[in-house]
C-alpha atoms as a PDB file:
ATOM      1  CA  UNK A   1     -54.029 -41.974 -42.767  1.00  0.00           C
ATOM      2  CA  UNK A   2     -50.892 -39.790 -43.418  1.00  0.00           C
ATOM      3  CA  UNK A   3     -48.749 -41.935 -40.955  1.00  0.00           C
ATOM      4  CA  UNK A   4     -49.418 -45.183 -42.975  1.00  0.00           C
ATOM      5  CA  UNK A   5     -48.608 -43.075 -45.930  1.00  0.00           C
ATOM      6  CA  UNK A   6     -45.674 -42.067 -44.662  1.00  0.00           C
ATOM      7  CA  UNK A   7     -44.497 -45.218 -43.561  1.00  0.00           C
ATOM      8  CA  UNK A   8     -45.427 -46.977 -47.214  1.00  0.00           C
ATOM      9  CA  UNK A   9     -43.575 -44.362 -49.212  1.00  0.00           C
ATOM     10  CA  UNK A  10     -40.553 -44.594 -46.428  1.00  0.00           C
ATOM     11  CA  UNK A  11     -40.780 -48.754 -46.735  1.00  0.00           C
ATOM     12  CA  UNK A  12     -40.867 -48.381 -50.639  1.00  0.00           C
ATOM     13  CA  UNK A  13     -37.930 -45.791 -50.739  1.00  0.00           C
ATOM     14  CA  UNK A  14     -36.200 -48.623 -48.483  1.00  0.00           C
ATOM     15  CA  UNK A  15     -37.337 -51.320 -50.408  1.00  0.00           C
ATOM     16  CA  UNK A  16     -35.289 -49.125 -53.732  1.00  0.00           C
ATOM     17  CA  UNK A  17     -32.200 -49.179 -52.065  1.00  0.00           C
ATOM     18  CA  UNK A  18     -32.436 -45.188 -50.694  1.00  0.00           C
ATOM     19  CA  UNK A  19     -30.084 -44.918 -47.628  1.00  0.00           C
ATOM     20  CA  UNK A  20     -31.779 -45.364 -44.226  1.00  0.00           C
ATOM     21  CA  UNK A  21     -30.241 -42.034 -43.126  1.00  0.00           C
ATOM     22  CA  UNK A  22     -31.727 -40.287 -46.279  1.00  0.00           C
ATOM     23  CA  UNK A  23     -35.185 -41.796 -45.874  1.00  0.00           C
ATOM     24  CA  UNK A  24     -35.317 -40.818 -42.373  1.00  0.00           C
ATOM     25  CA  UNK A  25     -34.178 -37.252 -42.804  1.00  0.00           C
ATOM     26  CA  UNK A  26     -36.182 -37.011 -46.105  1.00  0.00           C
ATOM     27  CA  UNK A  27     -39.773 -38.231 -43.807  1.00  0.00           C
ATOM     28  CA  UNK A  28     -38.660 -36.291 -40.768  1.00  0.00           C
ATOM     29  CA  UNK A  29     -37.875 -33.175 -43.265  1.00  0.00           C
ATOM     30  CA  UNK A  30     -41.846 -33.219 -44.366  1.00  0.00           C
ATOM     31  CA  UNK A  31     -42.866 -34.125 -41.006  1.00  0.00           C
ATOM     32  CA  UNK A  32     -41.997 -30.717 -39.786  1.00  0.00           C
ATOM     33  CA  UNK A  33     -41.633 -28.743 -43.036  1.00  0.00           C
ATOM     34  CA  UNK A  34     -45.837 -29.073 -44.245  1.00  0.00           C
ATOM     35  CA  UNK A  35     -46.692 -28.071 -40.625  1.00  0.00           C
ATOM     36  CA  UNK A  36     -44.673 -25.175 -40.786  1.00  0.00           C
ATOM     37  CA  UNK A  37     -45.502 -24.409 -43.696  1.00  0.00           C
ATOM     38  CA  UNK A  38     -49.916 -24.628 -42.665  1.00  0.00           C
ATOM     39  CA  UNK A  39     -48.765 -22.888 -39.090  1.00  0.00           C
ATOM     40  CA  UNK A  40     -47.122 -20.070 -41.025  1.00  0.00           C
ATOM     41  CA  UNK A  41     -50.605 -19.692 -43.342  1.00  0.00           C
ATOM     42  CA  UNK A  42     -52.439 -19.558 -40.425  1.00  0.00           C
ATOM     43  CA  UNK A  43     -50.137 -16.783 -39.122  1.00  0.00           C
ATOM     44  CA  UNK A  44     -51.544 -14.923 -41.924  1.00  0.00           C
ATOM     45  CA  UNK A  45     -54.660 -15.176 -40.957  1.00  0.00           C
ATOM     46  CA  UNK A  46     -54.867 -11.786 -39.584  1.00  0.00           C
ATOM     47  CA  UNK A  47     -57.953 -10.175 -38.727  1.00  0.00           C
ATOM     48  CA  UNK A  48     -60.243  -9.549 -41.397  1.00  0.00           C
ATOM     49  CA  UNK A  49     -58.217 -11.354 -43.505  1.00  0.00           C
ATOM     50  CA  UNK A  50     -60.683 -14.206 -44.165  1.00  0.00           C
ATOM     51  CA  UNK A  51     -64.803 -14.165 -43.495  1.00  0.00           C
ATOM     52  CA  UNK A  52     -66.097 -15.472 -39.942  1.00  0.00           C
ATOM     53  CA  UNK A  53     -66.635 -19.122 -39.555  1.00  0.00           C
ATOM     54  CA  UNK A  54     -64.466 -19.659 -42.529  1.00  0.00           C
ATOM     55  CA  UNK A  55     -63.620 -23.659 -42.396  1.00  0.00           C
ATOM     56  CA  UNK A  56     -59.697 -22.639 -43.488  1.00  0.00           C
ATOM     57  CA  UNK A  57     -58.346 -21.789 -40.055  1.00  0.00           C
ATOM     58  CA  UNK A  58     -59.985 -25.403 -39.274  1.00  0.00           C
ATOM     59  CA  UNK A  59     -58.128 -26.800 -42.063  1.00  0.00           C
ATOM     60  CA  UNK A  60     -55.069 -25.932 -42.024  1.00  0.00           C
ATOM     61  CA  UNK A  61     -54.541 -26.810 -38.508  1.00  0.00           C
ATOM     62  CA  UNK A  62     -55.875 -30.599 -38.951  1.00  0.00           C
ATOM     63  CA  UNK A  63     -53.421 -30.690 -42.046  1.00  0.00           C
ATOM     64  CA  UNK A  64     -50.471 -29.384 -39.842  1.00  0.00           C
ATOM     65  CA  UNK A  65     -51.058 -32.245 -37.418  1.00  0.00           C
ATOM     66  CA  UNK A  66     -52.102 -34.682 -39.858  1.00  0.00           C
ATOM     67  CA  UNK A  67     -48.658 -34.426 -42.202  1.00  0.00           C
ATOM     68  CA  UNK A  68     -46.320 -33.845 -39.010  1.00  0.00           C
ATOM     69  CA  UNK A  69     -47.122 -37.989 -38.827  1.00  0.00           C
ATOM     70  CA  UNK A  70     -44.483 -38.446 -41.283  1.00  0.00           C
ATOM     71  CA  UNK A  71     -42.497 -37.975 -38.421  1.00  0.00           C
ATOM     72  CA  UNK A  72     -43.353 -41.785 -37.348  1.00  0.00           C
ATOM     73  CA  UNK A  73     -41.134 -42.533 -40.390  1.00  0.00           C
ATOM     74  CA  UNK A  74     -38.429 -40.352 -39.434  1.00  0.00           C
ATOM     75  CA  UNK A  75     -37.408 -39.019 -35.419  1.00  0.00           C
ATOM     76  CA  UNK A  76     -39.703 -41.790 -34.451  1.00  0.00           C
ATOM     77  CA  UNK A  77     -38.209 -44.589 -36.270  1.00  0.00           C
ATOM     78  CA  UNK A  78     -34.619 -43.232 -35.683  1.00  0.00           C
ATOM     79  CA  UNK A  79     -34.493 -44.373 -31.877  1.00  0.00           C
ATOM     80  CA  UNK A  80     -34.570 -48.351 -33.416  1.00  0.00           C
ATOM     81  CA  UNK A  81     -31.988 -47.589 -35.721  1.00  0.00           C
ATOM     82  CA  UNK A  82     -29.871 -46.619 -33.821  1.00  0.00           C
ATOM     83  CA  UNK A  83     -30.105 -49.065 -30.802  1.00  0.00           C
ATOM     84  CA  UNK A  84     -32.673 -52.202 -31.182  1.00  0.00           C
ATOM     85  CA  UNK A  85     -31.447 -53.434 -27.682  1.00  0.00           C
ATOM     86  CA  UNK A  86     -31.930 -49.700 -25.850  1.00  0.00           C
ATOM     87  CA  UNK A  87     -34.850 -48.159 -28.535  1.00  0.00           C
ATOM     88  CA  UNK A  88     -37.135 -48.065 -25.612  1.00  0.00           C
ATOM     89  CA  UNK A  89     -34.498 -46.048 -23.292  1.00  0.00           C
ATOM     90  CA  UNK A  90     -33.719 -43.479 -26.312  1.00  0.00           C
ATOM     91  CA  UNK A  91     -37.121 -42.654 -27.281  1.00  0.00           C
ATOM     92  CA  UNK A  92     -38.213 -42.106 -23.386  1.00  0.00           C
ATOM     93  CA  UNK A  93     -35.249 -39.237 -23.139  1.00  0.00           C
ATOM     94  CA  UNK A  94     -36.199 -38.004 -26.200  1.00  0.00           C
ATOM     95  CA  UNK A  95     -39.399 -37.615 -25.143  1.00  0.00           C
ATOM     96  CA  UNK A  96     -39.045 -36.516 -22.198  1.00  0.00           C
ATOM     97  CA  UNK A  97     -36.959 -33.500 -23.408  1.00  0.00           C
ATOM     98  CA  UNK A  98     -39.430 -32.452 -25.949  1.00  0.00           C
ATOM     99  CA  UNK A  99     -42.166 -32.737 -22.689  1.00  0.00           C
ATOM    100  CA  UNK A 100     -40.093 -30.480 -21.125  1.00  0.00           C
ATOM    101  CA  UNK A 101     -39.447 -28.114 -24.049  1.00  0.00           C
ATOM    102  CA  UNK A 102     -43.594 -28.247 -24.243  1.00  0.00           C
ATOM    103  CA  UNK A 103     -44.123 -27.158 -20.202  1.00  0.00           C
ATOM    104  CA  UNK A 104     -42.452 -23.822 -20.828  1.00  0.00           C
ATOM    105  CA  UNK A 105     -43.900 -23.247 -24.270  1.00  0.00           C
ATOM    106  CA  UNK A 106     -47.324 -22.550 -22.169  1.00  0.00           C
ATOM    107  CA  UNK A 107     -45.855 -20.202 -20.016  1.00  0.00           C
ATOM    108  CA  UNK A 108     -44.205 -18.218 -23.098  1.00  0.00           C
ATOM    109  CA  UNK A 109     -47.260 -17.995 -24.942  1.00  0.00           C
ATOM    110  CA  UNK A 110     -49.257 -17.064 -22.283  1.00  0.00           C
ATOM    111  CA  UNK A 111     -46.975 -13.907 -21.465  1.00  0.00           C
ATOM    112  CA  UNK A 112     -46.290 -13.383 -25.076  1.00  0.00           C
ATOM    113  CA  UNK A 113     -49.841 -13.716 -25.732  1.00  0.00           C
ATOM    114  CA  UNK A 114     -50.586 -11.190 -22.745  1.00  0.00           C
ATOM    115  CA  UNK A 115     -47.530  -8.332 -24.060  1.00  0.00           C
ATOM    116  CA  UNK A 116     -48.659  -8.882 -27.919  1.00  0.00           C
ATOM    117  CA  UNK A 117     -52.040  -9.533 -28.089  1.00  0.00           C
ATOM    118  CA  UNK A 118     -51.124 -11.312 -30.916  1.00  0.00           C
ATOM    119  CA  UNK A 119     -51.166 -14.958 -31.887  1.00  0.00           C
ATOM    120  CA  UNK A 120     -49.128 -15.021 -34.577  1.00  0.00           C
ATOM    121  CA  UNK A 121     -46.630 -13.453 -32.782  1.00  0.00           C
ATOM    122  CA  UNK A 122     -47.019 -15.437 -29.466  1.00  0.00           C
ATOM    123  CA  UNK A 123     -48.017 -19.122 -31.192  1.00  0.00           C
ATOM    124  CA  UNK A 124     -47.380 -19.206 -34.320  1.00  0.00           C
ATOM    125  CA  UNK A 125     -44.349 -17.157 -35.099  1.00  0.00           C
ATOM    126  CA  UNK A 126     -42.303 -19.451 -32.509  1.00  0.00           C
ATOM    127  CA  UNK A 127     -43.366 -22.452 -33.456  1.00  0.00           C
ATOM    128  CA  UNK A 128     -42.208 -22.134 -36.863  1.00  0.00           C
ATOM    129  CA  UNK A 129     -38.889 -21.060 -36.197  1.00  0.00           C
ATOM    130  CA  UNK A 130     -38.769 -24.327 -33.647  1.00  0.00           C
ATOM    131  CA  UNK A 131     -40.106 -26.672 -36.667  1.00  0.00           C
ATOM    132  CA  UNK A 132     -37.046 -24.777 -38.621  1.00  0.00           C
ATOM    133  CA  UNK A 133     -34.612 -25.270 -36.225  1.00  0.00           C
ATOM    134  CA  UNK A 134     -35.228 -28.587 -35.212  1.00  0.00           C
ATOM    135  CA  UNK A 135     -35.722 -29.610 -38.293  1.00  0.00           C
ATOM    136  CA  UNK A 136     -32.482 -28.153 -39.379  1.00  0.00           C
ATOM    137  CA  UNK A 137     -30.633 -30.187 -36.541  1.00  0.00           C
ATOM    138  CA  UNK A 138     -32.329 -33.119 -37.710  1.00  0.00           C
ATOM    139  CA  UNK A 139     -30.933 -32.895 -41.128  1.00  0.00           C
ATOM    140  CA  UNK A 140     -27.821 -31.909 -40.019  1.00  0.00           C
ATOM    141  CA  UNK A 141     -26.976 -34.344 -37.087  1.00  0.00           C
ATOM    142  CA  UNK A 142     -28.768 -37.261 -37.922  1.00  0.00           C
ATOM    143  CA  UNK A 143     -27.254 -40.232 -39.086  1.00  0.00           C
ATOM    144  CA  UNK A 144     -28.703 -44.194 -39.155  1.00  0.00           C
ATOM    145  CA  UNK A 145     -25.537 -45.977 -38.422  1.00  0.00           C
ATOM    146  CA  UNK A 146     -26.268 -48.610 -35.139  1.00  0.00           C
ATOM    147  CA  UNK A 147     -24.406 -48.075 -31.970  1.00  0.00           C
ATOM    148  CA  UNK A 148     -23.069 -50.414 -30.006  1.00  0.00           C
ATOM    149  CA  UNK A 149     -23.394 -49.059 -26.516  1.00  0.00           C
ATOM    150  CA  UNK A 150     -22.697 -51.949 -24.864  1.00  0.00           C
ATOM    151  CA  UNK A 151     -19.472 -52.245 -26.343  1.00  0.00           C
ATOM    152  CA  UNK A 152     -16.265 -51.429 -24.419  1.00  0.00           C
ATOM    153  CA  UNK A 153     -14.015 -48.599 -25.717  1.00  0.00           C
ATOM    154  CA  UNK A 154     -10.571 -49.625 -26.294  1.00  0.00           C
ATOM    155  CA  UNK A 155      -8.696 -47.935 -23.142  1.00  0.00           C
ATOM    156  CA  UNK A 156     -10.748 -49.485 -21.257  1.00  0.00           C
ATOM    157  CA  UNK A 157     -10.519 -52.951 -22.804  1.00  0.00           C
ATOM    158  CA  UNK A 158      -6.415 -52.708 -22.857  1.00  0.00           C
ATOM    159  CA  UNK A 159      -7.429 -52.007 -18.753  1.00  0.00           C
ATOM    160  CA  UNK A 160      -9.202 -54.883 -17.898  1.00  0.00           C
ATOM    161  CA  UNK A 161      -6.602 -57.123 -20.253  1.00  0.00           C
ATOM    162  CA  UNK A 162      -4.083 -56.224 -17.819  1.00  0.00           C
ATOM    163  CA  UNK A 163      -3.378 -58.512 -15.038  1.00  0.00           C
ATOM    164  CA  UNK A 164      -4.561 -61.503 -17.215  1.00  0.00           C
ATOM    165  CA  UNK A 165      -2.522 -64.524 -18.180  1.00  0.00           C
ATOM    166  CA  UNK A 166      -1.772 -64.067 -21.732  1.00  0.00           C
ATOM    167  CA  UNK A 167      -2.408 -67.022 -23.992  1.00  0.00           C
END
């Protein structure tokens, strides 16, 4: 669905001669900016606010996680970018940093759930500003342009020239 849309729109953008750094940050910059924006609708949601079994609460969460798959054409696809050799290696620390960010989100919106009694101010609230921030970073930080880890810096190749015969 949205992820193949993504992906087509990023591939024709591509395919136009857009920047690979642009197309990334422009797909990663929906990916979390239409799920922020349907998390902070839902926020509003307040009591009373909308009728009892009311489909819209429903909604808008399927369409947060449906569009934050435009992020397959943007974080996701960054990792092969920047290394095709170590993609594997980058996206398994990446991931496993947002795991970790994801084990103490529970435990903060439990207790923030328990001192509130307020989702929007325990769930919703938080997870906004985190779509904002990272997405911020994201924009700011990201850039396309391969690295060569497995190239040597040059101290260290001046180092292991000395001691050889010099031709």
């Amino acid at each position: 669905g949205v992820a193949a849309l993504g992906s087509s729109l990023a591939d024709g953008l591509l395919k136009d001669g857009t920047d690979l750094t642009d197309v990334r940050k422009l797909m990663q910059g929906f990916g979390f900016l239409l799920p922020c924006i349907c998390i902070g609708a839902l926020a509003t949601l307040g009591d009373g606010a909308i009728e009892p079994g009311s489909p819209l609460p429903v909604a808008l969460i399927a369409a947060g996680v449906a569009t934050s798959a435009l992020s397959y054409s943007g974080l996701y696809a960054s990792h092969a970018d920047l290394s095709k050799k170590y993609s594997g290696v980058v996206s398994g620390i990446s991931t496993t940093f947002g795991a970790l960010a994801g084990v103490g989100s529970n435990a903060f919106a439990g207790y923030a759930l328990k001192a509130t009694g307020s989702w929007a101010q325990s769930i919703f609230i938080p997870a906004i500003v985190f779509y904002l921030v990272g997405g911020a970073t994201y924009q700011v930080l990201y850039n396309a342009t391969p690295i060569d880890w497995d190239a040597m810096p040059a101290d260290e190749m001046k180092e292991a020239d000395i001691g050889k015969p010099s031709e």
